[in-house]
N, C-alpha and C. Protein backbone atom coordinates (compact mmCIF):
# COMPACT_ATOMS: atom_id res chain seq x y z
N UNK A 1 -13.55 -7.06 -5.80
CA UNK A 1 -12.16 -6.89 -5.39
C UNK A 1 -12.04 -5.81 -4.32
N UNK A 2 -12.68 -4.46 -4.38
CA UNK A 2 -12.62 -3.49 -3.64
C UNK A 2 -12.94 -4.16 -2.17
N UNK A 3 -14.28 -5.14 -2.15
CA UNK A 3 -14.75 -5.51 -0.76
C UNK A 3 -13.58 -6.44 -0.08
N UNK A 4 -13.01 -7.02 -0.97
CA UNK A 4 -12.09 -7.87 0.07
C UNK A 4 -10.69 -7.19 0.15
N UNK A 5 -10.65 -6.25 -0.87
CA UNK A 5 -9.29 -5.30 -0.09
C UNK A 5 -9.55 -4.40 0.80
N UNK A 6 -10.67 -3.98 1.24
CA UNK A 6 -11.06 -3.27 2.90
C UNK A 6 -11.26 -4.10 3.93
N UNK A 7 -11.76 -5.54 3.36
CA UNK A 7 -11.53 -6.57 4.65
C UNK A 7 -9.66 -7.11 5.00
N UNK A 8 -8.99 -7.08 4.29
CA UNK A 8 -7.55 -7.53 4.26
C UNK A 8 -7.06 -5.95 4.89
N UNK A 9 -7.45 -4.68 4.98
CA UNK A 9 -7.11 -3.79 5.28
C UNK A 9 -7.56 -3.51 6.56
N UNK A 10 -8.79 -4.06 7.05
CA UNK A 10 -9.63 -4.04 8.52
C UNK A 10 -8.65 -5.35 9.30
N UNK A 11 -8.48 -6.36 8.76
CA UNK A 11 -7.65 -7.61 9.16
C UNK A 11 -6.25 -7.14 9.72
N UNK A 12 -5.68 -5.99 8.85
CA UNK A 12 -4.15 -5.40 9.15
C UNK A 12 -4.32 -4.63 10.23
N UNK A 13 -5.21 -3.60 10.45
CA UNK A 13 -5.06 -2.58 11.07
C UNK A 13 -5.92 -3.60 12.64
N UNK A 14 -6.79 -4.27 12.39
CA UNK A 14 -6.71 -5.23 13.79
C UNK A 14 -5.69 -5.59 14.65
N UNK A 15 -5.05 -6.26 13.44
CA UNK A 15 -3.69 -7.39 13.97
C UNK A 15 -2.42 -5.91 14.62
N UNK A 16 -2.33 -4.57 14.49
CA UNK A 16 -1.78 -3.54 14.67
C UNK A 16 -2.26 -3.70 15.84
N UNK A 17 -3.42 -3.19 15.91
CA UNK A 17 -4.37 -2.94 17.74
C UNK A 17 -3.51 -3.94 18.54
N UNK A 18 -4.11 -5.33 18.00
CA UNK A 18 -4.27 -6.00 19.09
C UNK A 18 -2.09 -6.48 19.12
N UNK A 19 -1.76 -6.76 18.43
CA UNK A 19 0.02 -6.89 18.80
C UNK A 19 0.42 -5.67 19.91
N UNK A 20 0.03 -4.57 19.72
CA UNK A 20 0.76 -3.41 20.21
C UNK A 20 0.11 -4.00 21.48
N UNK A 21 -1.07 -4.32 22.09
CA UNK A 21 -1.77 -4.51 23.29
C UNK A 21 -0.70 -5.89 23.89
N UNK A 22 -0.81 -6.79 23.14
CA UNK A 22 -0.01 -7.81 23.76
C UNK A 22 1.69 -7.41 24.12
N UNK A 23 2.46 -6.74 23.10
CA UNK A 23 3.78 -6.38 23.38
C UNK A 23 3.77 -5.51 24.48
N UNK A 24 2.82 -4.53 24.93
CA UNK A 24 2.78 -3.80 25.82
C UNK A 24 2.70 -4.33 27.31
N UNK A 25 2.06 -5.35 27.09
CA UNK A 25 1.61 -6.36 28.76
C UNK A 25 2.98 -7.08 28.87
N UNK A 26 3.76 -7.23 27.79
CA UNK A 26 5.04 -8.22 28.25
C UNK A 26 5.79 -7.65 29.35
N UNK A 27 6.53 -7.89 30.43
CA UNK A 27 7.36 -7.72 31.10
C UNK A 27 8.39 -7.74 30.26
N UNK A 28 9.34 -6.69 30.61
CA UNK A 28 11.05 -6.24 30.71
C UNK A 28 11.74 -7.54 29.76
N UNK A 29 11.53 -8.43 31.04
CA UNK A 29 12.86 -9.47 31.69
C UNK A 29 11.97 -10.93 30.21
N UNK A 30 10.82 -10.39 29.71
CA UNK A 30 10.34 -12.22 28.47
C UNK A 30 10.52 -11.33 27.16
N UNK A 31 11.21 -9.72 27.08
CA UNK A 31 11.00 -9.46 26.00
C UNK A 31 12.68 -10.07 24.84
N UNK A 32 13.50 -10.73 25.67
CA UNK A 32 14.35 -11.43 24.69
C UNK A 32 14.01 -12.97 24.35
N UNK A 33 13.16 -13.57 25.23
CA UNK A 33 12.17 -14.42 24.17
C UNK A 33 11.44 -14.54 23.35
N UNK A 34 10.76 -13.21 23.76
CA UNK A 34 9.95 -12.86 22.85
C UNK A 34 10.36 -12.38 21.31
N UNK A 35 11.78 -11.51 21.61
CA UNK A 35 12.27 -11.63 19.96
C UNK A 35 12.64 -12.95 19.37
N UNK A 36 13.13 -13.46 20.43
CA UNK A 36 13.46 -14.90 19.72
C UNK A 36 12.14 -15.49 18.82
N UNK A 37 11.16 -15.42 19.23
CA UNK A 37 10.52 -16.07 18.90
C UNK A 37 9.83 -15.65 17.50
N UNK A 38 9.29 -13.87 17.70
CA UNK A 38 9.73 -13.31 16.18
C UNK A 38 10.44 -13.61 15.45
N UNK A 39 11.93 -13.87 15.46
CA UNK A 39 12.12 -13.93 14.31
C UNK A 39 12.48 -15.48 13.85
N UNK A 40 12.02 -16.42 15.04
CA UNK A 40 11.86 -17.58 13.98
C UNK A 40 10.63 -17.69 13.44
N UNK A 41 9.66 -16.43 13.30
CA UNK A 41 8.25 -16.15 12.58
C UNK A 41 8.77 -15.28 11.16
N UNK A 42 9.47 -14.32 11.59
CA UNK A 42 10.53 -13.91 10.10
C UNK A 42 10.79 -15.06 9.33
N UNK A 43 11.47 -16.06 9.88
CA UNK A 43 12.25 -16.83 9.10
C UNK A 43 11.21 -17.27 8.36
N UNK A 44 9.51 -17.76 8.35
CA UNK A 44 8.91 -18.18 7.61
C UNK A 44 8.46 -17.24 6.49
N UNK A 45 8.43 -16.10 6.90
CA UNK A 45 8.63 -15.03 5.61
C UNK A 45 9.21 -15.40 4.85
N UNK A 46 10.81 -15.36 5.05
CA UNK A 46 11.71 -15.67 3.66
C UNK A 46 11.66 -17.01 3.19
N UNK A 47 11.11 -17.95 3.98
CA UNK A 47 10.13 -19.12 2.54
C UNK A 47 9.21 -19.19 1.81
N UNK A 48 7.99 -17.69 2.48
CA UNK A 48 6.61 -17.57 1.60
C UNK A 48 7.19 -16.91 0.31
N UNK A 49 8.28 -15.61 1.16
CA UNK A 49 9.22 -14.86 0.02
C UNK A 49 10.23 -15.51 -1.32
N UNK A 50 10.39 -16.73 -0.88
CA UNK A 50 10.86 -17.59 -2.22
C UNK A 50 10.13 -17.65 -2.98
N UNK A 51 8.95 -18.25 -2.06
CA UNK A 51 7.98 -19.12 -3.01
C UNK A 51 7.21 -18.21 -4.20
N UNK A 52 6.81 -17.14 -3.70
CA UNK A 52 5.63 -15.94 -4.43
C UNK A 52 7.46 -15.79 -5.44
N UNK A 53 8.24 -15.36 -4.93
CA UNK A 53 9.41 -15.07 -6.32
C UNK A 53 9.89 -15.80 -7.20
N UNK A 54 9.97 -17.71 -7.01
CA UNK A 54 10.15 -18.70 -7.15
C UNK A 54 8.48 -18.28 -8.75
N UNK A 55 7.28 -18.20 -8.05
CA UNK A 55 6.19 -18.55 -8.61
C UNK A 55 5.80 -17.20 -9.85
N UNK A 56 6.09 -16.35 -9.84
CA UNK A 56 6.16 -15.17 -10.40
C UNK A 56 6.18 -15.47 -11.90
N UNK A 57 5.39 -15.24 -12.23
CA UNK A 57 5.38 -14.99 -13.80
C UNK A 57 5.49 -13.77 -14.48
N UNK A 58 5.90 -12.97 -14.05
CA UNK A 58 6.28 -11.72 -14.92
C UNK A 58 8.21 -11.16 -13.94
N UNK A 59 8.29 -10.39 -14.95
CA UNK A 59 9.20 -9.59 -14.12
C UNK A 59 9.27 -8.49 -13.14
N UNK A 60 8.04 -7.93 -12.84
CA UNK A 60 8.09 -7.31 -11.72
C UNK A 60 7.48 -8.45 -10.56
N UNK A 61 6.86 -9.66 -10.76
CA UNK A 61 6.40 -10.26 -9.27
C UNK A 61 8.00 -10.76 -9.51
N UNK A 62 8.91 -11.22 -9.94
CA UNK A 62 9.88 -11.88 -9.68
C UNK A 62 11.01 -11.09 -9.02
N UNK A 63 11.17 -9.41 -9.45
CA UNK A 63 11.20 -8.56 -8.50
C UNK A 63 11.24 -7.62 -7.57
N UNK A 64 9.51 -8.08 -7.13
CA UNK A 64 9.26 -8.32 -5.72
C UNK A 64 9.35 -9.00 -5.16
N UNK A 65 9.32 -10.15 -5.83
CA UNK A 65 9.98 -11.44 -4.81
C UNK A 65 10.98 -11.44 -4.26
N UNK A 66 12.25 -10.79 -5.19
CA UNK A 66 13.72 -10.82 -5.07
C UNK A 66 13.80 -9.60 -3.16
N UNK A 67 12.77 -8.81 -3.49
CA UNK A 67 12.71 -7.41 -2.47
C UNK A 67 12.73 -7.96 -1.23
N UNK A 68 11.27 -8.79 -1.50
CA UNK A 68 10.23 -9.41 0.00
C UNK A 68 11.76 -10.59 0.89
N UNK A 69 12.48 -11.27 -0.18
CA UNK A 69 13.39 -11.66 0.67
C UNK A 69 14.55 -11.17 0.91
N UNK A 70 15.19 -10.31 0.41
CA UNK A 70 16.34 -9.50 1.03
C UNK A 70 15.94 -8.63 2.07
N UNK A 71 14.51 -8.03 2.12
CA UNK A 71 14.05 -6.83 3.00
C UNK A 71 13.97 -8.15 4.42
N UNK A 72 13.54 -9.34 3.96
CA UNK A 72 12.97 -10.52 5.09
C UNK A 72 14.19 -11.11 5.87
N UNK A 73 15.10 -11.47 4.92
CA UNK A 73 16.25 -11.35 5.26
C UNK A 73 17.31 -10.26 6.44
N UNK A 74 16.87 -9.34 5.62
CA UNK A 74 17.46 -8.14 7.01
C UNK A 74 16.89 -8.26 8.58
N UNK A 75 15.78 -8.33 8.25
CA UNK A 75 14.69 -8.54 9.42
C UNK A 75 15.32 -9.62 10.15
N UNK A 76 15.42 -10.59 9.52
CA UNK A 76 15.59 -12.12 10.62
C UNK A 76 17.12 -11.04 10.98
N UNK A 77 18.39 -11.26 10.43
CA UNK A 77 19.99 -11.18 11.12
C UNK A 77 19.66 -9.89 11.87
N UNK A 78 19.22 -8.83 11.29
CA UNK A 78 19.06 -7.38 12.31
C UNK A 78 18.58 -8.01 13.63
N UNK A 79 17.35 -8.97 13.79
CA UNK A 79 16.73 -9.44 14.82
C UNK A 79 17.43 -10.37 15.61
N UNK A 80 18.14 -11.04 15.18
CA UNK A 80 19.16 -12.26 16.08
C UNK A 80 20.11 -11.29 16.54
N UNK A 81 20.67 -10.32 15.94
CA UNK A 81 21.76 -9.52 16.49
C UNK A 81 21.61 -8.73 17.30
N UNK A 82 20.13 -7.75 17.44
CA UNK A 82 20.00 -7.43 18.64
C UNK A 82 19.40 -8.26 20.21
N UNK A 83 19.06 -9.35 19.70
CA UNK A 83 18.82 -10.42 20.41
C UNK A 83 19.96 -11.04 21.39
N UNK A 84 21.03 -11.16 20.42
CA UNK A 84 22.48 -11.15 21.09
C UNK A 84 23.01 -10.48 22.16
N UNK A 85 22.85 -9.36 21.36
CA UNK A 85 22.90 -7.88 22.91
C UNK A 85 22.42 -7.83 23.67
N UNK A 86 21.13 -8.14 23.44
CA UNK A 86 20.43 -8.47 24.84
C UNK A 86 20.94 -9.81 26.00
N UNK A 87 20.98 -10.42 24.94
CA UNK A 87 21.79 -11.59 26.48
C UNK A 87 22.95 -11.37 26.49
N UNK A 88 23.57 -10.80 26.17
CA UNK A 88 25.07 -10.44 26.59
C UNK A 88 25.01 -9.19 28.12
N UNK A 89 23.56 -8.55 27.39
CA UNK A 89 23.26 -7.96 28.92
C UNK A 89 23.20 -9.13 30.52
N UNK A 90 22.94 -10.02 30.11
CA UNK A 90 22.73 -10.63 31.07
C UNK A 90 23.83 -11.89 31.71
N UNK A 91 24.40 -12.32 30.85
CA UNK A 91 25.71 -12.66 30.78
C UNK A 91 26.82 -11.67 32.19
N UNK A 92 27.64 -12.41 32.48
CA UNK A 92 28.75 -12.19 33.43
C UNK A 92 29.80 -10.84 32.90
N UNK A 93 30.23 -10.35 34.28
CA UNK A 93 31.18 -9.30 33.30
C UNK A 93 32.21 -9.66 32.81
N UNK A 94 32.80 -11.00 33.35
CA UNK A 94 33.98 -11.58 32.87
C UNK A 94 33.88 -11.64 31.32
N UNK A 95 32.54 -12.41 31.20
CA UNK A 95 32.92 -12.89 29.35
C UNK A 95 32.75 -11.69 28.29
N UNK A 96 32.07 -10.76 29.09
CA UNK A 96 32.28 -9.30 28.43
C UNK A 96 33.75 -8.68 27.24
């Protein structure tokens, strides 16, 4: 158990490196696609997040389950809403 929780822990701290490297190369002007596109990757969270709470056999996995999708939840609407703002930046001053 120990060996594959330092490989799932080498796997995390990779996927850290290498995201921060890619978000960094994005230009300005693709980073409101780019949320878009996060958080229709959120949104599959709060179905893994059913499912593990849905599947839970005790009362603390059921909740954490209940956590993983309200916390997943915030994530997706926090993320569409500043997403919003952003194209409203770009939007006309009239419809302002």
């Amino acid at each position: 158990m120990g060996d594959f929780l330092v490989l799932l822990l080498f796997v995390f701290v990779l996927a850290i490196f290498v995201g921060f490297e890619v978000i960094t190369k994005v230009p300005p002007t693709l980073h409101t696609p780019l949320m878009s596109g996060a958080n229709a990757i959120s949104g599959i969270t709060i179905v893994g997040s059913l499912a593990c709470m849905q599947m839970g056999n005790s009362f603390f996995a059921s909740t954490f389950g209940f956590l993983a999708v309200v916390m997943a939840t915030v994530n997706v609407v926090g993320g569409f809403m500043v997403t919003d703002r952003m194209l409203k930046m770009f939007g006309s001053k009239a419809k302002r």
